[in-house]
C-alpha atoms as a PDB file:
ATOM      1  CA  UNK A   1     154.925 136.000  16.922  1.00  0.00           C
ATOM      2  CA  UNK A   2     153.417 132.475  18.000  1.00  0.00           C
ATOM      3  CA  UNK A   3     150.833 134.202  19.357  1.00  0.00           C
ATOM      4  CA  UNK A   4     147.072 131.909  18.955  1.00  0.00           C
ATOM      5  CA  UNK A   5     145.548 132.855  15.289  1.00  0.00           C
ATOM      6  CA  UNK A   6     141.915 132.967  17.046  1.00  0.00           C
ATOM      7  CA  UNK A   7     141.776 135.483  19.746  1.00  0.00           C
ATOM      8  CA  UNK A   8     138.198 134.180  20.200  1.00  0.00           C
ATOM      9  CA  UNK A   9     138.065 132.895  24.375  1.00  0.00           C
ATOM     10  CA  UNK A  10     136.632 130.113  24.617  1.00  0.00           C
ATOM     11  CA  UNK A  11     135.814 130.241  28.454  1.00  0.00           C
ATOM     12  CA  UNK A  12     134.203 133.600  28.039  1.00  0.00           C
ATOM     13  CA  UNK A  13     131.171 131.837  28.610  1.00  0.00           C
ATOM     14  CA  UNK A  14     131.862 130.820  32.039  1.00  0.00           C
ATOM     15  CA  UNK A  15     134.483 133.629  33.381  1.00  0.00           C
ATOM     16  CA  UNK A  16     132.095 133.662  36.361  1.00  0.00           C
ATOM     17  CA  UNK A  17     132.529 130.018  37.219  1.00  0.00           C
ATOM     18  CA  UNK A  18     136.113 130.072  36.964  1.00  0.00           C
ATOM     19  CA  UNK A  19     137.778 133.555  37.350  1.00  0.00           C
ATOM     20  CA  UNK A  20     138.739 134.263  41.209  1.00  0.00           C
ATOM     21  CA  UNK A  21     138.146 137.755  40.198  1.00  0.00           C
ATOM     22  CA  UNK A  22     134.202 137.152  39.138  1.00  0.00           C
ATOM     23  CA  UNK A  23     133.420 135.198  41.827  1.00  0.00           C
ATOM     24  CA  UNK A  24     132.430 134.948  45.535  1.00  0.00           C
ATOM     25  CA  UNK A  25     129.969 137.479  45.135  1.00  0.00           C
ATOM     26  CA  UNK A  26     127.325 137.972  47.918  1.00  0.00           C
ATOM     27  CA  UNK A  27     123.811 136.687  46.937  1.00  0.00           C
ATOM     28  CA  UNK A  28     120.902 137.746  49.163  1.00  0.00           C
ATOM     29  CA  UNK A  29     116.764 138.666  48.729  1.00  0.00           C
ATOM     30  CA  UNK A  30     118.196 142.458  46.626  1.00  0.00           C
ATOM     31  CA  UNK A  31     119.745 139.317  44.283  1.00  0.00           C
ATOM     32  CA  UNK A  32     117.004 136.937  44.039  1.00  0.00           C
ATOM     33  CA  UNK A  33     119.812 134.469  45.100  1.00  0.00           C
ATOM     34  CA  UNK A  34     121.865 135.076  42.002  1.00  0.00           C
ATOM     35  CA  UNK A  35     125.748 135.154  41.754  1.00  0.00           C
ATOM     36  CA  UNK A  36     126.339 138.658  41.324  1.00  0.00           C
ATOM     37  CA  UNK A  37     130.036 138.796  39.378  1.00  0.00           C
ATOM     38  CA  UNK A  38     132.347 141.586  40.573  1.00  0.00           C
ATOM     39  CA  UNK A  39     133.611 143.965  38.156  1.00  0.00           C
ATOM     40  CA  UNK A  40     136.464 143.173  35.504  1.00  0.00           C
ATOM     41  CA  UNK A  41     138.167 146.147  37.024  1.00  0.00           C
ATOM     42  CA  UNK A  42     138.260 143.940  40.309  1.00  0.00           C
ATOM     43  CA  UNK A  43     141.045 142.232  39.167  1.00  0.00           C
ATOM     44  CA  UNK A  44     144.156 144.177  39.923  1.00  0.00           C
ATOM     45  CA  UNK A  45     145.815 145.510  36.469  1.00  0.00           C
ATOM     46  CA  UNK A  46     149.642 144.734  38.151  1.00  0.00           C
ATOM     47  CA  UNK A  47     149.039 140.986  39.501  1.00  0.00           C
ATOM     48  CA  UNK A  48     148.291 140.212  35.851  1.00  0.00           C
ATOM     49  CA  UNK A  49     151.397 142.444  34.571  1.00  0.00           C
ATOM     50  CA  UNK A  50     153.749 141.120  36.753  1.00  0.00           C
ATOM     51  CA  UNK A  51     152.597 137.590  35.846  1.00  0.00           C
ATOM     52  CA  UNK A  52     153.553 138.941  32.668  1.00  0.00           C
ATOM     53  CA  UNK A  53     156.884 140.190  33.761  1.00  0.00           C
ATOM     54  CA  UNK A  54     158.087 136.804  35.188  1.00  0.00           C
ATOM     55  CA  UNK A  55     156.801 134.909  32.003  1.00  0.00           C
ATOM     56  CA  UNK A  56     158.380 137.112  29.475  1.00  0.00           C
ATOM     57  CA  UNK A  57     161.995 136.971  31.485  1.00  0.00           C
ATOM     58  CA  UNK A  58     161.081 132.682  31.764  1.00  0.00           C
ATOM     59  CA  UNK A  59     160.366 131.814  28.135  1.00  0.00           C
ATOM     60  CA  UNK A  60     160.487 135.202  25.615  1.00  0.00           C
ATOM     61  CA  UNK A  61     157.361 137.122  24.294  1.00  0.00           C
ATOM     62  CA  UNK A  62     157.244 134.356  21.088  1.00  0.00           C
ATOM     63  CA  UNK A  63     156.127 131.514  23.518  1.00  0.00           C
ATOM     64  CA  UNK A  64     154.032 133.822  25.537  1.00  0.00           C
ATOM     65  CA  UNK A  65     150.369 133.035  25.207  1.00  0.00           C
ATOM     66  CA  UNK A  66     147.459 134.734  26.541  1.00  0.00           C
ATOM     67  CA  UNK A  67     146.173 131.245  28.047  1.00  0.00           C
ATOM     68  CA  UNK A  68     149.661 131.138  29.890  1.00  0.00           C
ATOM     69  CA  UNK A  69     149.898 134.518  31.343  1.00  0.00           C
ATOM     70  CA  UNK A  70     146.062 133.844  32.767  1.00  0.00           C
ATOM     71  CA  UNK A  71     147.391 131.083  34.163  1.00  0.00           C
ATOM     72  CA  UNK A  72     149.876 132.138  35.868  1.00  0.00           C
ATOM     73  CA  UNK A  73     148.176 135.391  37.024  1.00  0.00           C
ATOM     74  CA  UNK A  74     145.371 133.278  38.050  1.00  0.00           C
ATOM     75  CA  UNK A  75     142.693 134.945  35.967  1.00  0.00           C
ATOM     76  CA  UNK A  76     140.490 133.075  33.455  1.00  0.00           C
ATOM     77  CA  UNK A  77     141.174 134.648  29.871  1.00  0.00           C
ATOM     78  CA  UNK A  78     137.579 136.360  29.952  1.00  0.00           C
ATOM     79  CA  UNK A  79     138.938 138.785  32.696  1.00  0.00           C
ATOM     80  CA  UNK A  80     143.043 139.476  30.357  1.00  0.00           C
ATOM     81  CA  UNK A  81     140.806 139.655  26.867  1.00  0.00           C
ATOM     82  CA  UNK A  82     138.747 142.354  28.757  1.00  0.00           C
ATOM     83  CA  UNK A  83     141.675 144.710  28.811  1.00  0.00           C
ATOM     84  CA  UNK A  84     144.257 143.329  26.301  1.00  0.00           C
ATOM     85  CA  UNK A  85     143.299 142.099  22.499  1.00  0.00           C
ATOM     86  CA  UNK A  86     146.678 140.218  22.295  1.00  0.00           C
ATOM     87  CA  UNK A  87     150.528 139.150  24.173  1.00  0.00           C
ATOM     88  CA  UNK A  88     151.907 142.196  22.365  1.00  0.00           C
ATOM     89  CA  UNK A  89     149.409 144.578  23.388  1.00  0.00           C
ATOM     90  CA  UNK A  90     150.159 142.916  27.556  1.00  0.00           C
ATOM     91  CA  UNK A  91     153.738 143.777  26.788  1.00  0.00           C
ATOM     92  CA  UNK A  92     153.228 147.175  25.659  1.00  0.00           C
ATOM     93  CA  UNK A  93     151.283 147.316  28.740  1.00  0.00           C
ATOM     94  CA  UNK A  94     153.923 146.399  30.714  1.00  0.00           C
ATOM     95  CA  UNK A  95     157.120 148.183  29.304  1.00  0.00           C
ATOM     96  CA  UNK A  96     154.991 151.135  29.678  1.00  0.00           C
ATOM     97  CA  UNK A  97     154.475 150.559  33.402  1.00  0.00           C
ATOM     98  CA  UNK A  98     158.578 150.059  33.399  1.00  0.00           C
ATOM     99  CA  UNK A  99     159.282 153.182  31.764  1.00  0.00           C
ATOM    100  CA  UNK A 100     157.181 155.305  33.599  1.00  0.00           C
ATOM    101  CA  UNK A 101     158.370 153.987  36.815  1.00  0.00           C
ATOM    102  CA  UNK A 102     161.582 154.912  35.834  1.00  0.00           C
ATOM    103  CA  UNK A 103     160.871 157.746  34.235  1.00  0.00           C
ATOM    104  CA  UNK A 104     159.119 159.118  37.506  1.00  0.00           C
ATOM    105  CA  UNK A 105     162.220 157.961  39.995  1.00  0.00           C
ATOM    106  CA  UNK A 106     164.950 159.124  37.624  1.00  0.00           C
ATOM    107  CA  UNK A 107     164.114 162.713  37.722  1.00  0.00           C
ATOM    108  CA  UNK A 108     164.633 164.266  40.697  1.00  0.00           C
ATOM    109  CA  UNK A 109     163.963 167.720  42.466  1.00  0.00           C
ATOM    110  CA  UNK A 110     167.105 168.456  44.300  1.00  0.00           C
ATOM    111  CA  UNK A 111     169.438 169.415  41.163  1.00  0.00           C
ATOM    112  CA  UNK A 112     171.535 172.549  41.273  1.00  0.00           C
ATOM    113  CA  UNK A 113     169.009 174.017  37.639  1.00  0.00           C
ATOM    114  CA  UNK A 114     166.489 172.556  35.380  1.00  0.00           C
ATOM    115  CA  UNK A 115     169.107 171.814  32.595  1.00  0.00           C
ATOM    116  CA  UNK A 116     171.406 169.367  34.919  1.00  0.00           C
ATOM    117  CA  UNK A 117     167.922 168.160  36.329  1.00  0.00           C
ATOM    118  CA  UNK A 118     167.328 167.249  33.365  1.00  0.00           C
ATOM    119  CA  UNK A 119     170.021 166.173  31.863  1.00  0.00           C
ATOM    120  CA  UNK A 120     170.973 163.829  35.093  1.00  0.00           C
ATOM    121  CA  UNK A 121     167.483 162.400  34.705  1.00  0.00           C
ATOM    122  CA  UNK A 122     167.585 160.944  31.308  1.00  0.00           C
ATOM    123  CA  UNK A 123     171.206 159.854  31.339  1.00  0.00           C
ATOM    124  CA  UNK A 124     169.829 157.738  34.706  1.00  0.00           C
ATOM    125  CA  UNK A 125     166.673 156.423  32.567  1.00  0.00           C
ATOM    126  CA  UNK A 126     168.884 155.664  29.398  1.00  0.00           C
ATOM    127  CA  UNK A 127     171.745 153.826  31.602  1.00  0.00           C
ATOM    128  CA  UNK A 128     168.901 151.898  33.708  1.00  0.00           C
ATOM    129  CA  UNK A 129     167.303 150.873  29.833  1.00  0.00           C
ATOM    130  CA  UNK A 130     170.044 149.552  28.460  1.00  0.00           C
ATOM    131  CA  UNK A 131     170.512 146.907  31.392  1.00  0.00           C
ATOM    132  CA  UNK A 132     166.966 146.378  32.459  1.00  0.00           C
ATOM    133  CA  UNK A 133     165.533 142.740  31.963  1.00  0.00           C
ATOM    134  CA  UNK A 134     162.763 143.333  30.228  1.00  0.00           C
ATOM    135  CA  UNK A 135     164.226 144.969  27.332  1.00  0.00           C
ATOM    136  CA  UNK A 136     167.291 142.712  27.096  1.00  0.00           C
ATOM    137  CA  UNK A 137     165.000 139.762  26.631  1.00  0.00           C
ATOM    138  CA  UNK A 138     163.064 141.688  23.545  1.00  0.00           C
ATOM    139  CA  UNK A 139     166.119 142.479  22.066  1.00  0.00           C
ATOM    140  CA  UNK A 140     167.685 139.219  22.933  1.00  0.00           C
ATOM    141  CA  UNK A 141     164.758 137.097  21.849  1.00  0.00           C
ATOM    142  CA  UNK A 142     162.055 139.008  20.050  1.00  0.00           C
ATOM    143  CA  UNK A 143     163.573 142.582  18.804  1.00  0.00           C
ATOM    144  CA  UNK A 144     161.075 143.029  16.152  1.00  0.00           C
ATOM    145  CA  UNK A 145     158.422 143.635  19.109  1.00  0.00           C
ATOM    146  CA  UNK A 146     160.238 146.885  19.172  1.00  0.00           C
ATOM    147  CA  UNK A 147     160.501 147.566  15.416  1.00  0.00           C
ATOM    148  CA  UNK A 148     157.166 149.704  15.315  1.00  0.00           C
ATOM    149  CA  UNK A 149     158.007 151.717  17.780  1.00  0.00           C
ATOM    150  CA  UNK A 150     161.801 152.739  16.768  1.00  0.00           C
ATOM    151  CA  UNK A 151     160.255 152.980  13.011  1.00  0.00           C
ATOM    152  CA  UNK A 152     156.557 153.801  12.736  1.00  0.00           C
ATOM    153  CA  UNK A 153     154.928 155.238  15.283  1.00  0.00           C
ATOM    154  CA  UNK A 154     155.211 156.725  19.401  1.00  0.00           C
ATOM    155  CA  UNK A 155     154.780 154.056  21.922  1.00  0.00           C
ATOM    156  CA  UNK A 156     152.502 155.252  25.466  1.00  0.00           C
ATOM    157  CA  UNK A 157     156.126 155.095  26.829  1.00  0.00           C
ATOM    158  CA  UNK A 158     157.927 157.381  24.244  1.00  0.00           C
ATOM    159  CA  UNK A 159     155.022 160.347  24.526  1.00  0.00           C
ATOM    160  CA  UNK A 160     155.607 160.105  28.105  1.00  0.00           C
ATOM    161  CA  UNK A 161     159.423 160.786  27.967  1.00  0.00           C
ATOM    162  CA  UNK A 162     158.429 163.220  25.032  1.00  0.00           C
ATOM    163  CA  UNK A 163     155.978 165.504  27.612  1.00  0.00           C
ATOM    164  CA  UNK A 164     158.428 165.420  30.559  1.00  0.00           C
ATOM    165  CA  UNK A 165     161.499 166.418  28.402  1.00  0.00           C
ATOM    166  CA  UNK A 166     159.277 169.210  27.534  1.00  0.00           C
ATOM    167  CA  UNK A 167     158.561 170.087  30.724  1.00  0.00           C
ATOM    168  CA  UNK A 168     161.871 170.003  31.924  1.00  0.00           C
ATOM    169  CA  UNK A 169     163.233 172.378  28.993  1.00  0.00           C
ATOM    170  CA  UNK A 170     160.750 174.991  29.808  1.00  0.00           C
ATOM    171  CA  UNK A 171     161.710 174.577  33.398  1.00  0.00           C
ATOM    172  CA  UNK A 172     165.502 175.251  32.661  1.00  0.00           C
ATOM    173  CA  UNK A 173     164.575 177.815  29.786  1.00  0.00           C
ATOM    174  CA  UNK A 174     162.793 179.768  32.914  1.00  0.00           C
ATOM    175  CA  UNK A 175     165.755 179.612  35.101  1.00  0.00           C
ATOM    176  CA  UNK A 176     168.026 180.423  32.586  1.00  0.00           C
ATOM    177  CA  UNK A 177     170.008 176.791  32.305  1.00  0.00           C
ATOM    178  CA  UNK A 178     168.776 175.984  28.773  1.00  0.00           C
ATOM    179  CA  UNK A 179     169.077 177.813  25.750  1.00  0.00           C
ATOM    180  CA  UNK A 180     165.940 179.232  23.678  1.00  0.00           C
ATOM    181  CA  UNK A 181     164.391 177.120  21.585  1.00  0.00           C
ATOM    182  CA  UNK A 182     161.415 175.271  20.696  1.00  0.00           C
ATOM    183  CA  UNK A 183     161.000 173.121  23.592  1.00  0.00           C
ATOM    184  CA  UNK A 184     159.141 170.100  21.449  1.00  0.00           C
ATOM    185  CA  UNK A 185     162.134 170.457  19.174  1.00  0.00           C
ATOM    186  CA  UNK A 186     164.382 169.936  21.828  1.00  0.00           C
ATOM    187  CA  UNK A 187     162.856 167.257  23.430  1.00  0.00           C
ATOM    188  CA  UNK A 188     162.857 165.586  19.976  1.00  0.00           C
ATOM    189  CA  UNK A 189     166.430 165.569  19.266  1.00  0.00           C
ATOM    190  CA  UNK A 190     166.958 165.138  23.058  1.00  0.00           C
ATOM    191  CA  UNK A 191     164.702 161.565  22.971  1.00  0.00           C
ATOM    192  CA  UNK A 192     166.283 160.103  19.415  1.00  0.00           C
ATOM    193  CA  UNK A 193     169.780 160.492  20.970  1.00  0.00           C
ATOM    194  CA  UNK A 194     168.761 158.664  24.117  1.00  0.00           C
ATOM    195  CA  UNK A 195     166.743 156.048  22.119  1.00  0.00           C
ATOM    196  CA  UNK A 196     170.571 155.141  20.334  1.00  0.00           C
ATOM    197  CA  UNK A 197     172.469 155.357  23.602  1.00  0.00           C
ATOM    198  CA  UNK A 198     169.589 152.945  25.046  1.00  0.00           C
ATOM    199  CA  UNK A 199     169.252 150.276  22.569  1.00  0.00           C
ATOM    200  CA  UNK A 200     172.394 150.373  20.853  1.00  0.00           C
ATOM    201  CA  UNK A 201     174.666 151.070  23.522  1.00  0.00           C
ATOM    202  CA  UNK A 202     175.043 147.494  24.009  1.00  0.00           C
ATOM    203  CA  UNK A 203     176.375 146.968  20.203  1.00  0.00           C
ATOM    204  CA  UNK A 204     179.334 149.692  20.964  1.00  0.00           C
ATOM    205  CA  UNK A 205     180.038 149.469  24.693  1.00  0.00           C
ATOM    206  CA  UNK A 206     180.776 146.381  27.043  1.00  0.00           C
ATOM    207  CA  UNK A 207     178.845 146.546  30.373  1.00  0.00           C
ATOM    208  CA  UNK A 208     181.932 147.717  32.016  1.00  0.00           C
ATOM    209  CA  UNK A 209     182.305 150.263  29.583  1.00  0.00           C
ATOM    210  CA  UNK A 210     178.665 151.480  29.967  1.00  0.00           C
ATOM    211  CA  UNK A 211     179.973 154.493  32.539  1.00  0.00           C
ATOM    212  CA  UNK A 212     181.782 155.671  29.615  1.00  0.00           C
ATOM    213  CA  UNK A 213     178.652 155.756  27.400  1.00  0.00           C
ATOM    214  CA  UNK A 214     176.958 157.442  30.284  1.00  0.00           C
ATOM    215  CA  UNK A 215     179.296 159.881  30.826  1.00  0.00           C
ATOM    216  CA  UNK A 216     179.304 161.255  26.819  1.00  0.00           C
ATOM    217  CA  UNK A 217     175.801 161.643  26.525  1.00  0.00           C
ATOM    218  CA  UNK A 218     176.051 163.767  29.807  1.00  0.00           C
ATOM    219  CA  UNK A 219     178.437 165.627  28.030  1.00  0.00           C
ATOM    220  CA  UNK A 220     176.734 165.595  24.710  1.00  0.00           C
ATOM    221  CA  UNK A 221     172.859 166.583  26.548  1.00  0.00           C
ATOM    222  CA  UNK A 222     174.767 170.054  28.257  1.00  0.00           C
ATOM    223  CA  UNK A 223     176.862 171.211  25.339  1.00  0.00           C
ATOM    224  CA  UNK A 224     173.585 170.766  23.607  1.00  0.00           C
ATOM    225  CA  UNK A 225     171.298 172.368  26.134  1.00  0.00           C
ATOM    226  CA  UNK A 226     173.362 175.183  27.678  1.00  0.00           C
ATOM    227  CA  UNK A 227     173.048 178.490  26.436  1.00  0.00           C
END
């Protein structure tokens, strides 16, 4: 990554002076007539994520710098270094908001059981992966972002996906959709397969063939999951 080798700020001294966030404070005879700077926290975490967003879709993760995604959030880099050490660790931030978004819209309470509840909810978060923005620019321009976490070690994202599977096994186990089983084990095999259909996908399917992807790891998820 081209990310800065100092991650030293260099306006950290005067944040206050420059950071929309920091300042405007009131100042009164409780301040002695000081500046009293608002909280880092003041900030709000998804202005400077989505700054992120439109950045990372503009010019790639590899041109990103920290001074440009202040900039364009309109935050001095005192307030971003206060929550992120680094671009990568503002992405991770960010595909984690993605994924959970998704993750929370995709599964839905209306299904007929707990195993086609669950099953229809991570075909929907696999198929709206493999096409969503964020991740085709990684893999498009920066894939080895994602290296760590396909090879080394559980993104926020992937123990998210990892405790709702769960859930959702136990759920269906209860009602009698889903087979016995350990549940972690299940969710396991049931998050590498998706992980393949979500990343790969693209290598063995067209987009217009990505219904037909879909469809077999719908297939594949109940033979798996049914008792």
């Amino acid at each position: 990554m081209s990310q800065r080798s100092s991650e030293a700020d260099p306006l950290a001294t005067d944040a206050a002076a420059t950071d929309p966030g920091t300042a405007g404070a009131e100042s009164g005879p409780e301040t002695g007539g000081s500046v009293r700077p608002a909280p880092a926290n003041a900030i709000g975490e998804e202005r400077i994520l989505d700054a992120a967003y439109e950045l990372l879709l503009a010019i790639g993760m590899r041109r990103m710098t920290m001074a440009d995604i202040a900039r364009h959030a309109e935050v001095s880099r005192a307030t971003l270094y206060r929550r992120w050490p680094n671009v990568q660790a503002v992405v991770a931030a960010l595909m984690t908001r993605e994924w959970t978004t998704a993750l929370m819209s995709a599964f839905q309470p209306d299904a007929a059981d707990g195993r086609s509840r669950l099953v229809e909810g991570v075909v929907e978060v696999v198929a709206r992966t493999r096409v969503h923005p964020l991740m085709r620019k990684i893999i498009e321009l920066d894939p080895e972002f994602l290296t760590p976490y396909l090879l080394e070690r559980r993104g926020s994202s992937t123990v998210a996906h990892l405790a709702l599977v769960e859930e959702g096994i136990k759920a269906g186990q209860a009602d009698g959709s889903i087979r016995a089983g350990d549940p972690v084990w299940l969710a396991r095999q049931i998050i590498l397969i998706s992980l393949a259909s979500a990343v790969s996908g693209p290598v063995m399917a067209s987009l217009e063939e990505y219904p037909r992807l879909d469809e077999e790891l719908r297939s594949m998820l109940t033979r798996y999951l049914t008792p």
